[in-house]
N, C-alpha and C. Protein backbone atom coordinates (compact mmCIF):
# COMPACT_ATOMS: atom_id res chain seq x y z
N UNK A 1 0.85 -1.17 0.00
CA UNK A 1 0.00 0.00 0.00
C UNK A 1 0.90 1.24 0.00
N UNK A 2 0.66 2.19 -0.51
CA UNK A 2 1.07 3.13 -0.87
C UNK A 2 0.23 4.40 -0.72
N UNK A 3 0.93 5.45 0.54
CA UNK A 3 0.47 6.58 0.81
C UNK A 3 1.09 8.11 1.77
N UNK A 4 0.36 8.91 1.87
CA UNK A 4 1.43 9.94 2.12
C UNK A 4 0.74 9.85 3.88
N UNK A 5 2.01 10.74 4.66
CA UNK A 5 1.75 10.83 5.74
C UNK A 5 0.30 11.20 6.67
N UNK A 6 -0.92 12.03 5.56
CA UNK A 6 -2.14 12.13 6.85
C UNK A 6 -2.87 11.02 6.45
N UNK A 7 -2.36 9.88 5.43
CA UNK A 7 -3.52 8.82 5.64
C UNK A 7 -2.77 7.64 6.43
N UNK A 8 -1.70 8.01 6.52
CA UNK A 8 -1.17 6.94 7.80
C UNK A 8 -1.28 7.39 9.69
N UNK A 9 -1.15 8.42 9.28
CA UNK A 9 -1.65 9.39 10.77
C UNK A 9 -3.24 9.10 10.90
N UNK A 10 -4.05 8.97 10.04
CA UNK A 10 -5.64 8.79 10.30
C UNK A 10 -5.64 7.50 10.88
N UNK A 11 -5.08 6.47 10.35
CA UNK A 11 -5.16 5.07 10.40
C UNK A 11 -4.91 5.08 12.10
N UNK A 12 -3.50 5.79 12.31
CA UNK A 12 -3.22 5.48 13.69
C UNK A 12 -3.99 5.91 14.60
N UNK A 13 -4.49 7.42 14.14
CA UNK A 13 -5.43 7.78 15.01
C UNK A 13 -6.63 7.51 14.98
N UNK A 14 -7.25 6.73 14.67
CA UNK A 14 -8.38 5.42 14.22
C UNK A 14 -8.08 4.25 15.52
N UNK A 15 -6.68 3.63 15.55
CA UNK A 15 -6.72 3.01 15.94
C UNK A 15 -6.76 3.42 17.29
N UNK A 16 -5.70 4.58 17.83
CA UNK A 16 -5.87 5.04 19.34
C UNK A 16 -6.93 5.12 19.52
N UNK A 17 -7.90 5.76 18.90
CA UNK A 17 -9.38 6.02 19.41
C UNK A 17 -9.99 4.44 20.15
N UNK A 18 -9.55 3.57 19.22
CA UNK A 18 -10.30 2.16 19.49
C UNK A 18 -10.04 1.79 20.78
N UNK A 19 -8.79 1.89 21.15
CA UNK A 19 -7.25 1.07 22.04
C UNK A 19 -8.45 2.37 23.32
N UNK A 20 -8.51 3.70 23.30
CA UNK A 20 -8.97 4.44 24.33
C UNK A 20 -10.15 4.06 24.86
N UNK A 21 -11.05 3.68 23.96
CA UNK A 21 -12.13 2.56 24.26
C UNK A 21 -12.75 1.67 25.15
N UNK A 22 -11.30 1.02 25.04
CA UNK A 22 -10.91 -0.58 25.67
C UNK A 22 -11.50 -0.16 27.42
N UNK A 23 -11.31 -1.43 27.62
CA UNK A 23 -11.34 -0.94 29.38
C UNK A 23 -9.91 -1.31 29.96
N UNK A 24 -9.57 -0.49 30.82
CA UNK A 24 -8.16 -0.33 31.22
C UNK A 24 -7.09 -1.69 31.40
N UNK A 25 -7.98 -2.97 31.87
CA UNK A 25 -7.10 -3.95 31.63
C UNK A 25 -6.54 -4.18 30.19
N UNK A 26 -7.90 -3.98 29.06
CA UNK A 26 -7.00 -4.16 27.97
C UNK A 26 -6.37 -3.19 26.87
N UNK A 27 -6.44 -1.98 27.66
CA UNK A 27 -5.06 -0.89 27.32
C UNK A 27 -4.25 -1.15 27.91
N UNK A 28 -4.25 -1.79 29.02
CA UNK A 28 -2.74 -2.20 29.37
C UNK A 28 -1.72 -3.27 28.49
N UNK A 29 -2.96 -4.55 28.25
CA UNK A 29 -2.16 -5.93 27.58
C UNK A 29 -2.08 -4.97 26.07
N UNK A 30 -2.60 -3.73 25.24
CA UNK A 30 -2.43 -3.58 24.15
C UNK A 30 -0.81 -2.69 24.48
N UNK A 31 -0.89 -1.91 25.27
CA UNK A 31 0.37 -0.91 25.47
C UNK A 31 2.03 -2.16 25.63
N UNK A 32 1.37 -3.25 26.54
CA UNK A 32 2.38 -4.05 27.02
C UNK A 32 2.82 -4.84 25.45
N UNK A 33 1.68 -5.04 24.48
CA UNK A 33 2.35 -5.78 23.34
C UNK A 33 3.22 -4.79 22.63
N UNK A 34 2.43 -3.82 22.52
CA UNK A 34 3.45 -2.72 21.71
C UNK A 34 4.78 -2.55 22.28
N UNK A 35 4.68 -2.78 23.46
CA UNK A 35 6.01 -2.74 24.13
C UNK A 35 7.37 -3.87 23.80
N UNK A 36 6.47 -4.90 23.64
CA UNK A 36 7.30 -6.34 23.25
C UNK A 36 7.70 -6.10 21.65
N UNK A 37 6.22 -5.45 20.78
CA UNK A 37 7.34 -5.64 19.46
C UNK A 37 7.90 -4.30 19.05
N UNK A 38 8.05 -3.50 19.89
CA UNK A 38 9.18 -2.21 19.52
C UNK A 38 10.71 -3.09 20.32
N UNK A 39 10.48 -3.74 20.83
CA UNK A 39 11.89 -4.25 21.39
C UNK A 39 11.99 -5.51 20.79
N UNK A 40 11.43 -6.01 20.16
CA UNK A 40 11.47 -7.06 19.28
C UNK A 40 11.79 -8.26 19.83
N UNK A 41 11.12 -8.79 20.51
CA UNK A 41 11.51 -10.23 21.63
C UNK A 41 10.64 -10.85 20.04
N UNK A 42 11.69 -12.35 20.43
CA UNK A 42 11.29 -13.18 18.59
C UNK A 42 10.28 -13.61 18.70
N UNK A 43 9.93 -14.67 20.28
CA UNK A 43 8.56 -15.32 20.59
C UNK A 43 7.91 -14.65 20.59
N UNK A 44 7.63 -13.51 21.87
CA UNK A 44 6.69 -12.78 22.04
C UNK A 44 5.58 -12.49 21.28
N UNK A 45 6.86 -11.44 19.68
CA UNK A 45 6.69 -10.92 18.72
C UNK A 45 5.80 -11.68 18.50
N UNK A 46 5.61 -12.85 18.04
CA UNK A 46 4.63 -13.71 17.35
C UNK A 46 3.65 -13.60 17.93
N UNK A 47 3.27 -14.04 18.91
CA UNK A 47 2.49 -14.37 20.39
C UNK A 47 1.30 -13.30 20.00
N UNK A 48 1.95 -12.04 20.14
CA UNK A 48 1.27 -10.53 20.33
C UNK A 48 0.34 -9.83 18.83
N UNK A 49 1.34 -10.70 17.52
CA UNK A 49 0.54 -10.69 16.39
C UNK A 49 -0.58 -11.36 16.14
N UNK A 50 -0.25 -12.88 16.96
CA UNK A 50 -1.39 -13.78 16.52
C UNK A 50 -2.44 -13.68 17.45
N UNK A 51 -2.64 -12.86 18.84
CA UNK A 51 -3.50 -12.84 19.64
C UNK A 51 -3.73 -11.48 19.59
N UNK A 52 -2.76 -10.47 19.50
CA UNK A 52 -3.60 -9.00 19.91
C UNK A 52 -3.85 -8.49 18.60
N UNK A 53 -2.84 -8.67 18.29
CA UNK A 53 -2.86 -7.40 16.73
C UNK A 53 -3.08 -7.75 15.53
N UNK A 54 -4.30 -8.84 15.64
CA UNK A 54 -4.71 -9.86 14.78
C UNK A 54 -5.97 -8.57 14.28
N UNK A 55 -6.42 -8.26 15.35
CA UNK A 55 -7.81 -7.52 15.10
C UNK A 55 -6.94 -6.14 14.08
N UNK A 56 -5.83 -5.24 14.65
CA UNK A 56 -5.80 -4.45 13.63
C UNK A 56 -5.26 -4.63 12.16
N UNK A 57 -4.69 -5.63 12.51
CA UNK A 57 -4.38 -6.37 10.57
C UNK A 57 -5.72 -6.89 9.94
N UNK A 58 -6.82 -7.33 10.72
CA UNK A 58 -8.06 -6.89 10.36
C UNK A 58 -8.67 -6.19 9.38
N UNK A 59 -8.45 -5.02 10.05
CA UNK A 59 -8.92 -3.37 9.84
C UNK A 59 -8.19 -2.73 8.55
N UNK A 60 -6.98 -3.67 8.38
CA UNK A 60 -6.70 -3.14 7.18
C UNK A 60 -6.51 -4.01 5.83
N UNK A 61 -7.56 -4.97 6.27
CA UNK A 61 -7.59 -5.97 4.88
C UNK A 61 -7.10 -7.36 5.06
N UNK A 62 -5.71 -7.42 6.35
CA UNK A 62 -5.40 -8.87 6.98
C UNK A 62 -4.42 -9.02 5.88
N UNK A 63 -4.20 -8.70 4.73
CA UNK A 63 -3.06 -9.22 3.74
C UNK A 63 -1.89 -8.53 3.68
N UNK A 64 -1.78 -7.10 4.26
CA UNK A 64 -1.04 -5.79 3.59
C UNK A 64 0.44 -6.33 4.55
N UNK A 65 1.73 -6.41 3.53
CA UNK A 65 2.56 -6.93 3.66
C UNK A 65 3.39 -5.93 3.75
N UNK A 66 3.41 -4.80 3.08
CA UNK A 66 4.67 -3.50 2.69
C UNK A 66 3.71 -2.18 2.55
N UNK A 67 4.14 -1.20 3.49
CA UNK A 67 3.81 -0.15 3.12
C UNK A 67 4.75 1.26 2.48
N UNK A 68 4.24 1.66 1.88
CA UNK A 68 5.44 3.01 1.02
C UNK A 68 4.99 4.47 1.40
N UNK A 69 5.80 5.24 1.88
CA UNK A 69 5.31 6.42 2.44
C UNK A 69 5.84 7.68 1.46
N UNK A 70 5.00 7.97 0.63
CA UNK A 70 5.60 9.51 0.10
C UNK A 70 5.30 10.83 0.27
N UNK A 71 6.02 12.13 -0.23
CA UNK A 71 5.54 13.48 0.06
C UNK A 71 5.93 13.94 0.80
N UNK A 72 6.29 13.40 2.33
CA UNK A 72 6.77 14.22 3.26
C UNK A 72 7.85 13.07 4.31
N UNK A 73 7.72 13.17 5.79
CA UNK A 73 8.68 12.63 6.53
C UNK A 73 7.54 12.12 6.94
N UNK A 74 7.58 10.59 7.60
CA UNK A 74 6.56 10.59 8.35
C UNK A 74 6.89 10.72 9.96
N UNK A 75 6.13 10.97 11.13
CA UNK A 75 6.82 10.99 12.46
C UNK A 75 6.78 9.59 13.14
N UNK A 76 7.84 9.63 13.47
CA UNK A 76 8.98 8.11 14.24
C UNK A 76 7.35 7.60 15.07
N UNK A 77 6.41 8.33 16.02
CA UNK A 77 5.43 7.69 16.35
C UNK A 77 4.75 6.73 15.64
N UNK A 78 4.29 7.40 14.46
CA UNK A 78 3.56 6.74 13.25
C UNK A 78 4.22 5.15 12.57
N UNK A 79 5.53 5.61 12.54
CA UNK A 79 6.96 4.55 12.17
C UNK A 79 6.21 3.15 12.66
């Protein structure tokens, strides 16, 4: 997929909205996965795709393998 920085900023902020939602136990287990795959533990990593972040690969079709960012910088959050 291929797009410039405010349709990847919408997406994310789509998703925070969802994650704010949650009830606090499971903003925690969502904050705690994000935590595991920015530090990239190998098991975990898996663990956290196939149980948490199953729902937002979901949301964006479940197939999307590579994304391409043009036009501007995007911010390291978004990253």
């Amino acid at each position: 997929m291929i797009g410039v920085p405010h349709i990847w900023e919408t997406i994310r902020k789509g998703i925070l909205n969802n994650v704010n939602k949650m009830t606090p136990s499971n903003k925690s287990v969502f904050r705690g996965s994000m935590s595991i795959k920015k530090a990239n533990v190998p098991i975990l990593s898996n663990i956290v795709d196939s149980v948490v972040f199953s729902q937002v690969k979901a949301q964006t079709g479940g197939g999307l393998r590579y994304v391409l960012n043009g036009g501007a910088a995007l911010s390291v959050e978004t990253q």
